[in-house]
Protein backbone atom coordinates (compact mmCIF):
# COMPACT_ATOMS: atom_id res chain seq x y z
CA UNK A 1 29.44 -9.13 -51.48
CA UNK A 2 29.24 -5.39 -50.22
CA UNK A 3 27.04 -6.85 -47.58
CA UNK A 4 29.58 -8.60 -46.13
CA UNK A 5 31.73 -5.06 -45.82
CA UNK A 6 28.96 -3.76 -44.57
CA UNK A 7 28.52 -6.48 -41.54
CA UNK A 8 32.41 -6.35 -40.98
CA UNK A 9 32.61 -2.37 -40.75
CA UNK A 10 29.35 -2.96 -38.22
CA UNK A 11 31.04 -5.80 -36.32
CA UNK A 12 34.04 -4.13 -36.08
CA UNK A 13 32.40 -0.83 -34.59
CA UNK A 14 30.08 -3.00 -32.31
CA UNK A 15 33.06 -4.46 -30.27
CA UNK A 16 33.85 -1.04 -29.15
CA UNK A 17 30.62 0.30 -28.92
CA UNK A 18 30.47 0.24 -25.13
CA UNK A 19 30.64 3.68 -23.48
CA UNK A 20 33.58 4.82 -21.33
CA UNK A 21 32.10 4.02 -18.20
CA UNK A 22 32.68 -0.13 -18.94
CA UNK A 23 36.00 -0.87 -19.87
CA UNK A 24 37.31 -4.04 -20.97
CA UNK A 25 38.50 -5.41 -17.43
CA UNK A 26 34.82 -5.09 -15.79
CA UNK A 27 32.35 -5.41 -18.64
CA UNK A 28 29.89 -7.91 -17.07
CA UNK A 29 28.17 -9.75 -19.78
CA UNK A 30 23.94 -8.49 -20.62
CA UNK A 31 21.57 -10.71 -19.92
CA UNK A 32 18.47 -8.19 -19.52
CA UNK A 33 15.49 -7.44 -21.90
CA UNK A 34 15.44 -5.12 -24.62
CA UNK A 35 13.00 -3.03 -26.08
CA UNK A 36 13.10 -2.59 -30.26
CA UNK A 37 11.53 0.27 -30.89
CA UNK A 38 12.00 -0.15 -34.94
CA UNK A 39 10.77 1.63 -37.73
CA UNK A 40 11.03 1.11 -41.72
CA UNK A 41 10.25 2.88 -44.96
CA UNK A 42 8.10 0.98 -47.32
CA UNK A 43 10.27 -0.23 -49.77
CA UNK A 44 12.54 -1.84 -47.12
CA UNK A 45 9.43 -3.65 -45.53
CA UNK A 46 9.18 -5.51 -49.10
CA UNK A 47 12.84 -7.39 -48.05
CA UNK A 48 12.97 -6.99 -44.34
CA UNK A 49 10.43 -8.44 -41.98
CA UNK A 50 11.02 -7.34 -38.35
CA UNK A 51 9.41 -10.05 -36.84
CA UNK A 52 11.73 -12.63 -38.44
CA UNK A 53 14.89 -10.67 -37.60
CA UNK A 54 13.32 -10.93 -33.85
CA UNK A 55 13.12 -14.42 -33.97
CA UNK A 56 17.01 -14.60 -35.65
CA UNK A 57 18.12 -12.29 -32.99
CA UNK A 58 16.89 -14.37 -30.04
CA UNK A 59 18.06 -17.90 -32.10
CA UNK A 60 21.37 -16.72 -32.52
CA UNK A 61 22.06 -15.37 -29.01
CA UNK A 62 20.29 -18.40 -27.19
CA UNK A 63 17.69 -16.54 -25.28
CA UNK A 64 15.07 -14.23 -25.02
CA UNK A 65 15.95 -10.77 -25.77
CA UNK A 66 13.50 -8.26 -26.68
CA UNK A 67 10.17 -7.52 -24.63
CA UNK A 68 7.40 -4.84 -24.13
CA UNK A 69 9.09 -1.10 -23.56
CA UNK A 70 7.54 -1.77 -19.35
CA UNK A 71 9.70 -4.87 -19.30
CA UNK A 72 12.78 -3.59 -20.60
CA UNK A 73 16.06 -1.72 -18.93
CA UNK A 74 17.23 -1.40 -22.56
CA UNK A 75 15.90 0.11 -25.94
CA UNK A 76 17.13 -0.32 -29.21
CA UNK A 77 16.59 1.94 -32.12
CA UNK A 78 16.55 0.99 -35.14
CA UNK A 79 15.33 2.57 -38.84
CA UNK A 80 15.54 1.05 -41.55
CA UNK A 81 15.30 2.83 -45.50
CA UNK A 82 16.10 1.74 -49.05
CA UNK A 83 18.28 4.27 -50.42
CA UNK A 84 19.26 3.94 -54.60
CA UNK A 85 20.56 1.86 -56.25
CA UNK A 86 17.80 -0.82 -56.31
CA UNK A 87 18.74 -3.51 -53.55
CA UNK A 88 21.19 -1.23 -50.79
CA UNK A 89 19.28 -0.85 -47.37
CA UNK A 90 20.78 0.81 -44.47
CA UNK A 91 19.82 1.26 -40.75
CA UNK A 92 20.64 3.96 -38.13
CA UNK A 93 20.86 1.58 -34.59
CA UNK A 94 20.82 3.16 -31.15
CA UNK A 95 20.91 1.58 -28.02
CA UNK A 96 20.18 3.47 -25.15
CA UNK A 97 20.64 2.52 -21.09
CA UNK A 98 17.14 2.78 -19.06
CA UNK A 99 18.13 6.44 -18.47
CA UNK A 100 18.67 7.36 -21.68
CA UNK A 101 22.66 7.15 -22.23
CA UNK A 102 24.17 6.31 -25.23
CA UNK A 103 25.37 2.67 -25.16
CA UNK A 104 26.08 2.66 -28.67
CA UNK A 105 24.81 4.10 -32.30
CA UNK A 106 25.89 2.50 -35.39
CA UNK A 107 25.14 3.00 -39.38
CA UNK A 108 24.72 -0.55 -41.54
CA UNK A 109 24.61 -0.24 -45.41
CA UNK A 110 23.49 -3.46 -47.01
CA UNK A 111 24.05 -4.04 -50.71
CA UNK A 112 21.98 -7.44 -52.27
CA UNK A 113 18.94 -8.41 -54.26
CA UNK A 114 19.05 -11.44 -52.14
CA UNK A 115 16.67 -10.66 -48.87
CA UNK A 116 17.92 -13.47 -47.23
CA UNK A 117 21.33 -12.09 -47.42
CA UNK A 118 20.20 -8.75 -46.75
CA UNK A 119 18.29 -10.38 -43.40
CA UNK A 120 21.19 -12.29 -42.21
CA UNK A 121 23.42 -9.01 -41.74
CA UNK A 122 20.79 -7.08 -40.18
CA UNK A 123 20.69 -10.44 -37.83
CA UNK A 124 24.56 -10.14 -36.85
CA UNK A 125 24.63 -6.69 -36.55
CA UNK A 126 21.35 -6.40 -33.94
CA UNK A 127 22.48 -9.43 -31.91
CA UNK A 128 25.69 -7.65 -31.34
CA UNK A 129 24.07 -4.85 -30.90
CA UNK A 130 21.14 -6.15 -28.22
CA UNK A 131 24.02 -7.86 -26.60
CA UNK A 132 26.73 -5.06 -25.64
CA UNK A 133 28.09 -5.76 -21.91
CA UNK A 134 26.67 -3.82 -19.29
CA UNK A 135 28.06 -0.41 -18.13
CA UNK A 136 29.59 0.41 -14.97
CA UNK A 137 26.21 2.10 -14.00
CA UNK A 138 24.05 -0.86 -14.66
CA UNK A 139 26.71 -3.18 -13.29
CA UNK A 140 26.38 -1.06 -9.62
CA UNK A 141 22.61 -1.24 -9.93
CA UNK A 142 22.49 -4.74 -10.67
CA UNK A 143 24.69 -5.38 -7.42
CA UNK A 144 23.16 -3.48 -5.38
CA UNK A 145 19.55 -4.85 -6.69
CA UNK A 146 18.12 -1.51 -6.93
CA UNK A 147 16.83 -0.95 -10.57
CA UNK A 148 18.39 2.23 -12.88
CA UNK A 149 16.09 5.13 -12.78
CA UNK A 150 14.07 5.25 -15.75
CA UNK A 151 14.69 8.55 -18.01
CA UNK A 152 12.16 11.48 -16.75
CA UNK A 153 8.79 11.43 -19.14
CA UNK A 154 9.20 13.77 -22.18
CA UNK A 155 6.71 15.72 -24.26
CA UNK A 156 6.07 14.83 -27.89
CA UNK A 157 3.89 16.84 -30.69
CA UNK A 158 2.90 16.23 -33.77
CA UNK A 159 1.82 19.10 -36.35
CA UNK A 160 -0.22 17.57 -39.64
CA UNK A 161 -1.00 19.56 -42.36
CA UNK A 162 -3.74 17.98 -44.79
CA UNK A 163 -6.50 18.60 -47.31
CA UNK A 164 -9.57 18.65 -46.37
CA UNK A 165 -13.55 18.20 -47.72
CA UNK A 166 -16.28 19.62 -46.15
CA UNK A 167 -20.41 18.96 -46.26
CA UNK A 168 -22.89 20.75 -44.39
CA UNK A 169 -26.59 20.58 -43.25
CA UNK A 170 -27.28 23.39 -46.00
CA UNK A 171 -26.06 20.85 -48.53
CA UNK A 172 -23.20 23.00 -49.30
CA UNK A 173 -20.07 20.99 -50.40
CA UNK A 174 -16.34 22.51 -50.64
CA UNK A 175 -12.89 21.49 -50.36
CA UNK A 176 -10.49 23.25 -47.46
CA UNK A 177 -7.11 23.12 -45.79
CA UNK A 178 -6.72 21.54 -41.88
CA UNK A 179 -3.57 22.34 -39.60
CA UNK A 180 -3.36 20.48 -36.39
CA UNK A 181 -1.52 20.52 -33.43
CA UNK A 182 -1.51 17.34 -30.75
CA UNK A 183 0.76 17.31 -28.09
CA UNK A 184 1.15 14.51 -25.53
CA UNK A 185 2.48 15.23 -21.92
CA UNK A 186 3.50 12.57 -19.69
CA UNK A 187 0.94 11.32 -17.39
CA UNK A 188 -1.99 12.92 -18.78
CA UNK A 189 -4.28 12.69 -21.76
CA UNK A 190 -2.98 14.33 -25.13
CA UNK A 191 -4.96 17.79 -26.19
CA UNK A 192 -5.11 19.22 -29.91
CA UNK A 193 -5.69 21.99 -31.66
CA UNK A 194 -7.22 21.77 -35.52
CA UNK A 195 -7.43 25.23 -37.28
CA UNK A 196 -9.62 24.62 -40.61
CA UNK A 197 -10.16 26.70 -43.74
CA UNK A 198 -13.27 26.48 -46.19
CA UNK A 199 -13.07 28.84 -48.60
CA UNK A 200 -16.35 29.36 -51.35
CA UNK A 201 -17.37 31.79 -54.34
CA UNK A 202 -20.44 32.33 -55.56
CA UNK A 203 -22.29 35.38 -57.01
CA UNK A 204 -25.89 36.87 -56.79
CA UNK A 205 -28.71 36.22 -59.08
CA UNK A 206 -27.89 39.96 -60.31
CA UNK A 207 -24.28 38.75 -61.25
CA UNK A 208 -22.49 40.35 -57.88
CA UNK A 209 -19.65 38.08 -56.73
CA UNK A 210 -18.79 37.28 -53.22
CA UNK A 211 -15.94 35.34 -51.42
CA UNK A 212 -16.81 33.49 -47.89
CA UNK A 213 -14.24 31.95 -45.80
CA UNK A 214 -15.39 29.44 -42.93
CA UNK A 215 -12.56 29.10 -40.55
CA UNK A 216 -12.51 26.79 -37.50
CA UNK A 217 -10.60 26.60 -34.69
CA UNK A 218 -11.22 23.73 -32.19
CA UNK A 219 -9.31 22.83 -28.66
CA UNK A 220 -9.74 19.20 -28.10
CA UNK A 221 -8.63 16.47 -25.36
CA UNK A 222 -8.02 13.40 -26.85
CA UNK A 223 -7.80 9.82 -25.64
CA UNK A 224 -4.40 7.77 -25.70
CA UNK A 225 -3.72 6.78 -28.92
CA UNK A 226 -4.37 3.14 -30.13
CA UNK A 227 -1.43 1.29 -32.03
CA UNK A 228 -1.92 -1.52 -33.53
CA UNK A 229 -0.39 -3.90 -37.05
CA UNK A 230 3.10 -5.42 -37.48
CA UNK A 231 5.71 -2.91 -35.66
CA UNK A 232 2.74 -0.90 -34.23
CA UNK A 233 2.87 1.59 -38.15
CA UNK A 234 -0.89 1.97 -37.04
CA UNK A 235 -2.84 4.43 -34.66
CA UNK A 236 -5.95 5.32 -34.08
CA UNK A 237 -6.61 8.88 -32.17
CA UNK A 238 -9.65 10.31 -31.40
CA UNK A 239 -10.92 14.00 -30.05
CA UNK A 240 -13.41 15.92 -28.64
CA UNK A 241 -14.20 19.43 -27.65
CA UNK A 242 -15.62 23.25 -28.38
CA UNK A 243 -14.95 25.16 -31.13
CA UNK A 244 -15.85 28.35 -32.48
CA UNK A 245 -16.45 28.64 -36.07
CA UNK A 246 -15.87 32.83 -37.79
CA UNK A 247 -17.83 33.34 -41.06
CA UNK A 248 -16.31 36.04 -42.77
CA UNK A 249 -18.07 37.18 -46.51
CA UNK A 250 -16.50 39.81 -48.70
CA UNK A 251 -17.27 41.48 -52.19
CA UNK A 252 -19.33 44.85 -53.04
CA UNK A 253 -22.36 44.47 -51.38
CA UNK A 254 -21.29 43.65 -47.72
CA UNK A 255 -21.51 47.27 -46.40
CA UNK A 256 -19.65 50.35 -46.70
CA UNK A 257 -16.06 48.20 -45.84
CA UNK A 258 -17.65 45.39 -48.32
CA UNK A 259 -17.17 42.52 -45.45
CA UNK A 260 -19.25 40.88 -43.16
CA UNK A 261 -18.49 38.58 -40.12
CA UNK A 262 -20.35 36.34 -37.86
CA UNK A 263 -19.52 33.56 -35.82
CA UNK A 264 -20.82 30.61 -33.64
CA UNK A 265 -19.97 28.47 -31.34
CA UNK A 266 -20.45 24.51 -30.87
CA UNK A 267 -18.67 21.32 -30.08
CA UNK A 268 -16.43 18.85 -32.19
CA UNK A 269 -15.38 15.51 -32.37
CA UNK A 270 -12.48 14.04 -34.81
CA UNK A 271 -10.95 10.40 -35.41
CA UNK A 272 -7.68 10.15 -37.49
CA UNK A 273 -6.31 6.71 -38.42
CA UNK A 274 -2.14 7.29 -38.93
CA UNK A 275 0.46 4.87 -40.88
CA UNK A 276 3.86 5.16 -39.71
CA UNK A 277 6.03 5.18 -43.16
CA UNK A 278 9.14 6.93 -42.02
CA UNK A 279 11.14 8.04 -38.65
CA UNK A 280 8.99 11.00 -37.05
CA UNK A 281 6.49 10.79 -40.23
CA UNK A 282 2.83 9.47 -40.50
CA UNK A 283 0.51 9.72 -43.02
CA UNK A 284 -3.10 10.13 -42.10
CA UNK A 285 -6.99 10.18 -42.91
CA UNK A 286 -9.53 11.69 -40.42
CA UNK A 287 -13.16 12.91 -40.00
CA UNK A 288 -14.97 14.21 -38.02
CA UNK A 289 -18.36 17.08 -37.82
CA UNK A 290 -18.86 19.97 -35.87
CA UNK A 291 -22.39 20.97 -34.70
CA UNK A 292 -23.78 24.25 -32.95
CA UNK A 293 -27.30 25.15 -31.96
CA UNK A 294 -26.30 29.02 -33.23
CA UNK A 295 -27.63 29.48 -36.80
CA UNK A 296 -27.01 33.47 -37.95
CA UNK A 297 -26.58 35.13 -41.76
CA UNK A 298 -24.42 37.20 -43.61
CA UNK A 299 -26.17 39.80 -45.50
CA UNK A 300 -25.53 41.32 -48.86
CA UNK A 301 -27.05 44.01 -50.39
CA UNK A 302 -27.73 44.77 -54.28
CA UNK A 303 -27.49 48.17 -55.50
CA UNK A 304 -30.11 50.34 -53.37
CA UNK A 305 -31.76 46.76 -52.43
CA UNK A 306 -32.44 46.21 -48.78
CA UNK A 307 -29.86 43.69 -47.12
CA UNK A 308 -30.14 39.77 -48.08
CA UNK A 309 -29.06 37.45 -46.94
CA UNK A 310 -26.50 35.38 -49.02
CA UNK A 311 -25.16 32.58 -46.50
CA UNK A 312 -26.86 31.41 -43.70
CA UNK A 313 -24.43 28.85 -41.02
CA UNK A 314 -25.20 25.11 -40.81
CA UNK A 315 -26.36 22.95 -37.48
CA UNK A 316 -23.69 20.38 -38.71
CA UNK A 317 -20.77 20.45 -41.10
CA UNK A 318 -19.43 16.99 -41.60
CA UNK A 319 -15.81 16.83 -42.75
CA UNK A 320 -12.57 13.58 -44.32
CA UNK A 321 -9.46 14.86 -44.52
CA UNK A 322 -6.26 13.24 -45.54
CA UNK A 323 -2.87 14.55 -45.35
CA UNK A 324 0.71 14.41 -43.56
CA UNK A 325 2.14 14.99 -39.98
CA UNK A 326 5.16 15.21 -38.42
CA UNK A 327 6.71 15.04 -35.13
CA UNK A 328 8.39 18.20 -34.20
CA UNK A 329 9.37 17.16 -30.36
């Protein structure tokens, strides 16, 4: 079976997966925790479960092996995709040491339309994997009984792109675009910034057409994000903070430059439920309203007709929006 070539290639790499700090004469067996941090595409969640190849891990190594990332001095990578034909999965493994060195990183291409077959080899090649001897620097620290240094905090943002639907207090309904930007530093809460478009036509009862674009820019803080469902694929994120909303009209009867602009200011406040379905990629729906106690007008004149006014800005514009985002550090 080709998953059998695929195990032995992975066995065969696993054995020497150790870096060159531990060589053969002083590995010192692992007995620590691990952290899985593991992530899969849909069609490989039909034939893999994670939380059986957990349980298969810790069976066929005789202990227990992974725990929460705050309990670990290990962390094991692991994605998982089906790639064509029908029934070949393959998974990108990396384990890393407490201070982020490479222990090991290993490629496993399973062929079978048999998941038990397909779980077994992902079984062998994790426990050998999770179970690499310890280094020369985690041998000294474990002598010495002073823990490895974690790695130093890193930054991480995530830019979404999504359509968007918007409804106001005028009654107004219109579809847009939404670009957002949410970056999470270490030790402090994660802030955003959502840039959205609402574009509408419409003409005069005279048969003048105008364009007006509603464009919103907000700077939120959010709180920590919520993760939740088998392998943590869920999160829920939510934001708050000011905005400032430009209202900009054109067509032949908004003055000599036929444009008009206006603007106001408020406050917003957005929730976006995510779905992990890829490495780095989430899928997402939000909403959210804005609301300002500023209401002003764009005016339009007809012909020698004293200015009108054509659009006048909403209290409250209510918005869903559903759409993709990517992490981009």
């Amino acid at each position: 079976m080709w998953w059998r070539v695929g195990v032995g290639l992975a066995l065969a790499c696993a054995m020497i997966a150790t870096t060159s700090e531990a060589s053969a004469e002083d590995a010192q067996a692992y007995d620590g925790k691990v952290f899985l941090d593991w992530s899969e595409d849909a069609e490989a969640a039909r034939c893999i479960a994670r939380d059986r190849i957990v349980s298969e891990v810790e069976a066929t190594l005789g202990r227990q092996v992974f725990a929460p990332k705050a309990a670990a001095d290990r962390v094991l990578r692991v994605d998982v995709g089906a790639t064509p034909p029908p029934g070949r999965f393959t998974a990108q493994m990396l384990l890393l040491s407490a201070t982020g060195l490479s222990l090991g990183a290993r490629e496993l291409s399973v062929e079978s339309e048999d998941c038990k077959e397909v779980s077994s080899a992902f079984t062998l090649a994790l426990s050998i994997m999770a179970d690499l001897p310890r280094t020369t620097e985690e041998q000294a620290a474990a002598r010495s009984g002073t823990p490895v240094s974690p790695p130093r905090p890193t930054w991480h943002g995530t830019l979404g792109l999504g359509a968007l639907g918007a409804l106001d207090s005028n009654g107004d309904l219109a579809p847009g675009v939404q670009l957002g930007l949410v970056v999470r530093p270490p030790r402090f809460l994660p802030f955003g910034v959502f840039v959205s478009g609402v574009p509408r036509s419409s003409s005069t009862p005279r048969g003048m057409g105008y364009t007006l674009l509603n464009t919103t820019v907000a700077a939120t803080l959010c709180a920590p994000p919520a993760s939740f469902g088998r392998a943590d694929r869920f999160a829920w994120l939510s934001c708050a903070g000011p905005d400032v909303t430009l209202y900009l009209g054109w067509g032949a009867g908004f003055t000599e430059s036929r444009a008009g602009l206006s603007s106001t200011v408020g406050g917003t406040l957005q929730t976006y439920l995510s779905y992990s379905f890829a490495h780095m990629w989430r899928a997402f729906l939000g909403t959210g309203a804005s609301a300002t106690p500023q209401r002003v007008s764009l005016a339009f004149s007809e012909g020698r007709d004293e200015a009108k006014s054509v659009y006048r800005t909403p209290f409250l514009t209510a918005f869903v929006s559903i759409g993709v985002a990517g992490d981009i550090f």
